[in-house]
C-alpha atoms as a PDB file:
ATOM      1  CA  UNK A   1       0.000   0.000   0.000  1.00  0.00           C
ATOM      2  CA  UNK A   2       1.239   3.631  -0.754  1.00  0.00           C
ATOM      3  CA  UNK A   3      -0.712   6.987  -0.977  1.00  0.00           C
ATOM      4  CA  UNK A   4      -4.176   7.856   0.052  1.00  0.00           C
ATOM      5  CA  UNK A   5      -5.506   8.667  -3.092  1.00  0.00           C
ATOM      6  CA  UNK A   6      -7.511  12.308  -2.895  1.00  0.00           C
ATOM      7  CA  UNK A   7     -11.138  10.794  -3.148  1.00  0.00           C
ATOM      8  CA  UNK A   8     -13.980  11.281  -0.492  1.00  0.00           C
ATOM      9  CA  UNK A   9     -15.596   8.348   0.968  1.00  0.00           C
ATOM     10  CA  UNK A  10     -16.358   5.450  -1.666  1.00  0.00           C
ATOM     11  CA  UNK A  11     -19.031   2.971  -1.630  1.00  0.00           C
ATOM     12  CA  UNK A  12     -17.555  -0.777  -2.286  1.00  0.00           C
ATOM     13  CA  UNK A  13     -19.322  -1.256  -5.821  1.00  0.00           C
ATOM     14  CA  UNK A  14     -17.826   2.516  -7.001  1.00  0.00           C
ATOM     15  CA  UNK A  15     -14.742   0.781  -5.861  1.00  0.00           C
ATOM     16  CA  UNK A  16     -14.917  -2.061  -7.828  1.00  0.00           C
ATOM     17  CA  UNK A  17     -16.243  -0.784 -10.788  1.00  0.00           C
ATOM     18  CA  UNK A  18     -13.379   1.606 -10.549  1.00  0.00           C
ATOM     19  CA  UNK A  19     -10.922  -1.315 -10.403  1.00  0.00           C
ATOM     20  CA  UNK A  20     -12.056  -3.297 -13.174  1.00  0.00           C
ATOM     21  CA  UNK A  21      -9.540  -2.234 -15.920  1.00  0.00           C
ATOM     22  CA  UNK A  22      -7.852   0.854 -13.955  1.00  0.00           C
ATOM     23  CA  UNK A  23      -4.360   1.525 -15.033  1.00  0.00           C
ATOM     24  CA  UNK A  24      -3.325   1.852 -11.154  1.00  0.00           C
ATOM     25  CA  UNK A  25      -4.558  -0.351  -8.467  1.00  0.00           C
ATOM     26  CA  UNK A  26      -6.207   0.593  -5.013  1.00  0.00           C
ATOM     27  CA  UNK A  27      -6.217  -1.059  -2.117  1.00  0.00           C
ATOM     28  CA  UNK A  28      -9.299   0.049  -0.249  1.00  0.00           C
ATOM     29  CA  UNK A  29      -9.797   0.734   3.703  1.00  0.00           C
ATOM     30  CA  UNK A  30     -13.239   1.641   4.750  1.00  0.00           C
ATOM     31  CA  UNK A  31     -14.262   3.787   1.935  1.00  0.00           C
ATOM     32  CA  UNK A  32     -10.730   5.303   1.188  1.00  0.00           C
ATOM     33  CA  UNK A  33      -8.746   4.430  -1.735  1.00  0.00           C
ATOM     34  CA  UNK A  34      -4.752   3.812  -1.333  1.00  0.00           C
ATOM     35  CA  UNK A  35      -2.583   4.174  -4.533  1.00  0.00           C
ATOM     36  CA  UNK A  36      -0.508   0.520  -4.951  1.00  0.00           C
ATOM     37  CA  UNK A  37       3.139   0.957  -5.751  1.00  0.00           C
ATOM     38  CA  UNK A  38       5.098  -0.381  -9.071  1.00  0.00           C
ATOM     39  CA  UNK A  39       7.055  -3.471  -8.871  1.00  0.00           C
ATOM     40  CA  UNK A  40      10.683  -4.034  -9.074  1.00  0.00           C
ATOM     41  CA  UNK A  41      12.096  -6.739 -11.450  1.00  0.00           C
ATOM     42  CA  UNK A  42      13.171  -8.796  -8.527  1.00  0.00           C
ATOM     43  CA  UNK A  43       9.415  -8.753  -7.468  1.00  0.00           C
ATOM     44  CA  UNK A  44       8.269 -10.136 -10.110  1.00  0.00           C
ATOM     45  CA  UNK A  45      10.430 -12.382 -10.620  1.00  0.00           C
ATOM     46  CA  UNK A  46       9.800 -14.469  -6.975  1.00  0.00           C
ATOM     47  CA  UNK A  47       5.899 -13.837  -7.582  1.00  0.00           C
ATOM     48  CA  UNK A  48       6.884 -15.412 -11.408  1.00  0.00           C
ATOM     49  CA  UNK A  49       8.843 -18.118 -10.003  1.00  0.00           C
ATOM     50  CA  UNK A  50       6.377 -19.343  -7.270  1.00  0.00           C
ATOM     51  CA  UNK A  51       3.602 -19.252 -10.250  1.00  0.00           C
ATOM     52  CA  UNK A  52       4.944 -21.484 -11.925  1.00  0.00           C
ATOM     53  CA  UNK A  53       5.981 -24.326  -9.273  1.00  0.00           C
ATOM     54  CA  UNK A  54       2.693 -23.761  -7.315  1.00  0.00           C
ATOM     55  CA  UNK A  55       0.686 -24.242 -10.455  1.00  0.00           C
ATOM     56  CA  UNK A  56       0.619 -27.305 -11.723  1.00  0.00           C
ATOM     57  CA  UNK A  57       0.263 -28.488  -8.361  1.00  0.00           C
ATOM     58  CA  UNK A  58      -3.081 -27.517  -8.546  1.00  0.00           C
ATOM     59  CA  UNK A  59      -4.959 -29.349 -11.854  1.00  0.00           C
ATOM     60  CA  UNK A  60      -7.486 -31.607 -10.459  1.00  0.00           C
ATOM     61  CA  UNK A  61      -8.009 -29.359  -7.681  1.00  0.00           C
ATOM     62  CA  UNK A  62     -10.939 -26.860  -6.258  1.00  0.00           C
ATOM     63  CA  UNK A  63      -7.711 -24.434  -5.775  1.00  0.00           C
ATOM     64  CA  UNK A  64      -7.146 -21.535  -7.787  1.00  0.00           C
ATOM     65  CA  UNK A  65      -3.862 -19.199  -7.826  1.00  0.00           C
ATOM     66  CA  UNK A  66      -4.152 -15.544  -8.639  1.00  0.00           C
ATOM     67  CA  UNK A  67      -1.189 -13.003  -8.749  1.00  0.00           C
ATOM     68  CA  UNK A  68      -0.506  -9.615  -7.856  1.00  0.00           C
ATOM     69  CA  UNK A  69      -4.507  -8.272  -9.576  1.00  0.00           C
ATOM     70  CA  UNK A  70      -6.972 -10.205  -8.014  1.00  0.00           C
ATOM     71  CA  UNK A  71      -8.159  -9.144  -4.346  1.00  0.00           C
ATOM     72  CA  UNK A  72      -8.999 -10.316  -0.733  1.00  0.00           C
ATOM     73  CA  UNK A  73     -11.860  -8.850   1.252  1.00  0.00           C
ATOM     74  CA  UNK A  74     -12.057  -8.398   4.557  1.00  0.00           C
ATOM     75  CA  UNK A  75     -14.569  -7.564   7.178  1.00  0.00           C
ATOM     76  CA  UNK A  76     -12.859  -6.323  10.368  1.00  0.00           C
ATOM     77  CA  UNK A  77     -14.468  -4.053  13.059  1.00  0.00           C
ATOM     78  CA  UNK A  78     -17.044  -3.288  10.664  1.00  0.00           C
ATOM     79  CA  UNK A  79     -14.907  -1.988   7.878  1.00  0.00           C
ATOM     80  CA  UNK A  80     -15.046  -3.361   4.669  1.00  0.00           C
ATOM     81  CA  UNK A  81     -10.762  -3.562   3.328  1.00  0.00           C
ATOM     82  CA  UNK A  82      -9.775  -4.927  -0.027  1.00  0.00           C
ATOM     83  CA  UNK A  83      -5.955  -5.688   0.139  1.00  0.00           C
ATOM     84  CA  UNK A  84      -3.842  -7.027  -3.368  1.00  0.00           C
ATOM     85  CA  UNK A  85      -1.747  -9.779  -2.026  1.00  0.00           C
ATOM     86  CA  UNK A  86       1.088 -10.453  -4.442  1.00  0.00           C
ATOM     87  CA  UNK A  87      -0.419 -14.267  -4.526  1.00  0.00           C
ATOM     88  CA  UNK A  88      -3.225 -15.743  -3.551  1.00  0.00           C
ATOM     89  CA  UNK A  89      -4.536 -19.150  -3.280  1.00  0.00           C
ATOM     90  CA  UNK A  90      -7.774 -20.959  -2.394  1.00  0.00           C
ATOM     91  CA  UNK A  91      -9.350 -24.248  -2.429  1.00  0.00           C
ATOM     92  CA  UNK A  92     -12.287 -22.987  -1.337  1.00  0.00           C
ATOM     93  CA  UNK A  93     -15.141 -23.996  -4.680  1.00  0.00           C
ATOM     94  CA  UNK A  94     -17.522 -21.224  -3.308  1.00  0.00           C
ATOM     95  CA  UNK A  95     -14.847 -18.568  -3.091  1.00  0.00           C
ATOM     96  CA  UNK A  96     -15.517 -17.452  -6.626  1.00  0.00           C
ATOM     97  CA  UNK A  97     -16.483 -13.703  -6.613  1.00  0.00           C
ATOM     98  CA  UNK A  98     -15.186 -12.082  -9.997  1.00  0.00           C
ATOM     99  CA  UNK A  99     -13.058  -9.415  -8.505  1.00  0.00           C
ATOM    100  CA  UNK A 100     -12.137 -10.796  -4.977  1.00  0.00           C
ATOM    101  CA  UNK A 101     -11.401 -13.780  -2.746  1.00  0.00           C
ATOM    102  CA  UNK A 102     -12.886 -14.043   0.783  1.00  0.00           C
ATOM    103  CA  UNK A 103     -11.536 -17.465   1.573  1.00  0.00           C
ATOM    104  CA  UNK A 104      -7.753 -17.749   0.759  1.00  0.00           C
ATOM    105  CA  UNK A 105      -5.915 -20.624   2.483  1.00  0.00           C
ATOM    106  CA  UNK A 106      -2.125 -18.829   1.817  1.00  0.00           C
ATOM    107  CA  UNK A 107      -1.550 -15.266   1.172  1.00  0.00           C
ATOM    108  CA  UNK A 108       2.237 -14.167   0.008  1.00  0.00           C
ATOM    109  CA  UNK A 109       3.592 -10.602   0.106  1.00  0.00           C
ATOM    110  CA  UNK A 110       6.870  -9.757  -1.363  1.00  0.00           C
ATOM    111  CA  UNK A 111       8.661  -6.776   0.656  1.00  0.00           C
ATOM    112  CA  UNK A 112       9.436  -3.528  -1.138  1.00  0.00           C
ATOM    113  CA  UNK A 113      10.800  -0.612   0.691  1.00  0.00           C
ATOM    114  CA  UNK A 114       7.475   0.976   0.935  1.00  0.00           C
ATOM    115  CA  UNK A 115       5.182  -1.771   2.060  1.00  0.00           C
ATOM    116  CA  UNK A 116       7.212  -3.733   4.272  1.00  0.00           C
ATOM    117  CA  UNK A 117       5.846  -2.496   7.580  1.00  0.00           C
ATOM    118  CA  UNK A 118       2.407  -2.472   6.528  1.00  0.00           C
ATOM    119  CA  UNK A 119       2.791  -6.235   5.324  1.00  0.00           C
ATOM    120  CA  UNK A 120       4.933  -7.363   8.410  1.00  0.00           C
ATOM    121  CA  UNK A 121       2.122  -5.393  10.867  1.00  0.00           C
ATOM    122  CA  UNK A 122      -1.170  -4.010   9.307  1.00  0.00           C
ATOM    123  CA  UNK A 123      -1.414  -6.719   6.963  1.00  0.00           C
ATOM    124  CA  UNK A 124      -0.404  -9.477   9.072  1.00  0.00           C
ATOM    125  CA  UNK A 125      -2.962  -9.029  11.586  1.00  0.00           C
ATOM    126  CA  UNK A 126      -5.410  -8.217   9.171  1.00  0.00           C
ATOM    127  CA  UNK A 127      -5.068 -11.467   7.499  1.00  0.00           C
ATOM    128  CA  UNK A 128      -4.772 -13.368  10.988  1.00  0.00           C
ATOM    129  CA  UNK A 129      -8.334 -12.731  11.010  1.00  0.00           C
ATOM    130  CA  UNK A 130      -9.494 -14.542   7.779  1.00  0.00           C
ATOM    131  CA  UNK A 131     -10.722 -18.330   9.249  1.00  0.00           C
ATOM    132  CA  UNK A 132      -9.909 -20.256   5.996  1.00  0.00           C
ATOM    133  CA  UNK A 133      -6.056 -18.702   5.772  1.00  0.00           C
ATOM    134  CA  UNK A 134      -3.160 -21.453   7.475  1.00  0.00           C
ATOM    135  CA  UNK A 135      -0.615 -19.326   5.654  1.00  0.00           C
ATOM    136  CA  UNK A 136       0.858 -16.074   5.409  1.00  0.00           C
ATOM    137  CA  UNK A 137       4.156 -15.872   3.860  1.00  0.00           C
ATOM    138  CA  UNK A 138       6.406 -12.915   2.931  1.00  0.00           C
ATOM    139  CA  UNK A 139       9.259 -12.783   0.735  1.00  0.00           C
ATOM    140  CA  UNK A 140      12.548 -10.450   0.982  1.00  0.00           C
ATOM    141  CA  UNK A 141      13.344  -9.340  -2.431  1.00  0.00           C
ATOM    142  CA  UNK A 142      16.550  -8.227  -1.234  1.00  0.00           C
ATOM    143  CA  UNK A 143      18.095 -10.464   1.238  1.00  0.00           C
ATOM    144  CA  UNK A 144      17.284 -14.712   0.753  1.00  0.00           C
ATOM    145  CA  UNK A 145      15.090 -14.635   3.393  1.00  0.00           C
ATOM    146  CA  UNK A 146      11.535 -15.801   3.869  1.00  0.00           C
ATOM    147  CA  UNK A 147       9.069 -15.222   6.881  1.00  0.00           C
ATOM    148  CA  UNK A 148       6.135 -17.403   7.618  1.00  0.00           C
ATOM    149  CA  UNK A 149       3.498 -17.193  10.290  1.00  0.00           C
ATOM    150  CA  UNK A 150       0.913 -20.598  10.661  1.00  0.00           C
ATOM    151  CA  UNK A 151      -2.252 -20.902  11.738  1.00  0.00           C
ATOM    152  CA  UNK A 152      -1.203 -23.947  13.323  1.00  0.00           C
ATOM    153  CA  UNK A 153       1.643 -22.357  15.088  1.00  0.00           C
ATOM    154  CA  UNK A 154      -0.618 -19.703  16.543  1.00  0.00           C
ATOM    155  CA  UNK A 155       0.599 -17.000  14.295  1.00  0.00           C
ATOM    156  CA  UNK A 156       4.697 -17.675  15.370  1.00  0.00           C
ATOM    157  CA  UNK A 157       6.880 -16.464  13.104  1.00  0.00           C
ATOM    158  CA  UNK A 158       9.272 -18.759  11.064  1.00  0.00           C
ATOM    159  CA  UNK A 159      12.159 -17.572   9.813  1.00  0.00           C
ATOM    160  CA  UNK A 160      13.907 -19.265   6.627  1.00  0.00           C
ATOM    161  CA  UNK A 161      17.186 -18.079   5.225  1.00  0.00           C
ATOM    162  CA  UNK A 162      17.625 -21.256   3.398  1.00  0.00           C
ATOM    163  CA  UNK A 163      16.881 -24.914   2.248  1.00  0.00           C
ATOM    164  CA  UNK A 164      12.576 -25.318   1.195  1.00  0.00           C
ATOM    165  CA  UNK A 165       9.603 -23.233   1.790  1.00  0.00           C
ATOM    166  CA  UNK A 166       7.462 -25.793   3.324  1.00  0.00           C
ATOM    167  CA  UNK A 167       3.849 -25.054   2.446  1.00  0.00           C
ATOM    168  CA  UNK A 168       0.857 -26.727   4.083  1.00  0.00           C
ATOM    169  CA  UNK A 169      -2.097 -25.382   2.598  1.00  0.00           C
ATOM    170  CA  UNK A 170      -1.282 -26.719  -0.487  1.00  0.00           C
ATOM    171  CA  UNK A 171       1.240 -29.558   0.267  1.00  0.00           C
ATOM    172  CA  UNK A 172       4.502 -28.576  -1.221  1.00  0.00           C
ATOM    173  CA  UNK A 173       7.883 -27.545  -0.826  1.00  0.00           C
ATOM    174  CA  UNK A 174       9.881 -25.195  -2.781  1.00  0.00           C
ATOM    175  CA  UNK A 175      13.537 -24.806  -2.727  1.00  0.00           C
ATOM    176  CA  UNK A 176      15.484 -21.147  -1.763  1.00  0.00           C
ATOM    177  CA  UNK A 177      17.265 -21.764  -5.287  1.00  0.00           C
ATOM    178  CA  UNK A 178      13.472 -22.088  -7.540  1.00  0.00           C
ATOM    179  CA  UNK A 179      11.502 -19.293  -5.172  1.00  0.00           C
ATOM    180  CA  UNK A 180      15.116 -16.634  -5.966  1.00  0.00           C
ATOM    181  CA  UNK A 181      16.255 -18.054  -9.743  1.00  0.00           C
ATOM    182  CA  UNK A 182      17.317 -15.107 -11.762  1.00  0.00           C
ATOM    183  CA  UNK A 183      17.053 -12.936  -8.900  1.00  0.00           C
ATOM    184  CA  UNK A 184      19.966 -10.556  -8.329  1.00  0.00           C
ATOM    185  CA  UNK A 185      20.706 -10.324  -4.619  1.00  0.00           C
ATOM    186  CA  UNK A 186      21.257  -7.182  -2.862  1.00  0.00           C
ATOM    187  CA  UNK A 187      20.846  -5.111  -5.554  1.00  0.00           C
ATOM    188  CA  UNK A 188      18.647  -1.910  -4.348  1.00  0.00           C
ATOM    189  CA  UNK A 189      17.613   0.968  -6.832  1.00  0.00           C
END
């Protein structure tokens, strides 16, 4: 999430209809609209490279994988949020609203400069509160490093720095090497 974008209050269909083919993306908190941030190449290359192992792991399945455009709603303390994870998956066959998910079963964020407190706090405990999520994982673009917080670990946070990114949700592990190939390390601009 970056900027507040300089709207007054909007209702959640305005939003969407908004959305639907905008050339810049909003998150949306309770009626206000937040400006989303361009990607770096490294982004899109870990987003690109867990697309296409994560995948094919899912023909035959109720699962479907969106990245970076599709959206998860949220209801918290009556206020409606609409966050763009940078992937999503769910299993869930009735979690099939055209423009959002409400059900995901692992959300992934990968850190840029400008997001990465509102993904390692806001975000975090925002998507602690969706009952169908077991994972929330976010990816340092920078640095090989990879935090994950469980449902089944109360929320704990794992820390991975190397070896396999051990997913539950949909059972799989990926290596360090496939989530960061072609991905120049340490590299900032």
């Amino acid at each position: 999430m970056s900027t507040l974008a300089q709207q007054p209050f909007l209702s959640i269909d305005d939003y969407l209809t908004s959305e639907d083919g905008a050339e810049c993306c909003h998150e949306y908190i309770n009626g206000a609209l937040y400006a989303m941030t361009g990607a770096t190449d490294r982004h899109c290359l870990i987003v690109g490279n867990l697309c296409a192992v994560l995948r094919p792991q899912l023909r035959g399945t109720t699962c479907q994988l969106f990245a970076n455009t599709m959206k998860v709603r949220l209801r918290i303390a009556e206020q409606d949020i609409f966050y763009y994870p940078d992937l999503l998956l769910s299993c869930d066959p009735t979690d099939r609203a055209t423009y959002y998910c409400t059900a995901p079963c692992l959300l992934v964020e990968v850190l840029s400069e400008s997001t990465a407190r509102i993904d390692r706090r806001e975000k975090l405990f925002s998507y602690m509160t969706i009952p169908s999520l077991q994972e929330y994982v976010i990816i340092d673009q920078w640095e090989r490093q990879i935090e994950i917080y469980r449902r089944s670990t109360d929320w704990a946070i794992e820390r991975l720095t190397a070896g396999q990114l051990e997913l539950t949700c949909l059972p799989i592990s990926v290596p360090f090497d496939v989530i960061y190939e072609d991905v120049e390390m340490g590299r900032r601009d």
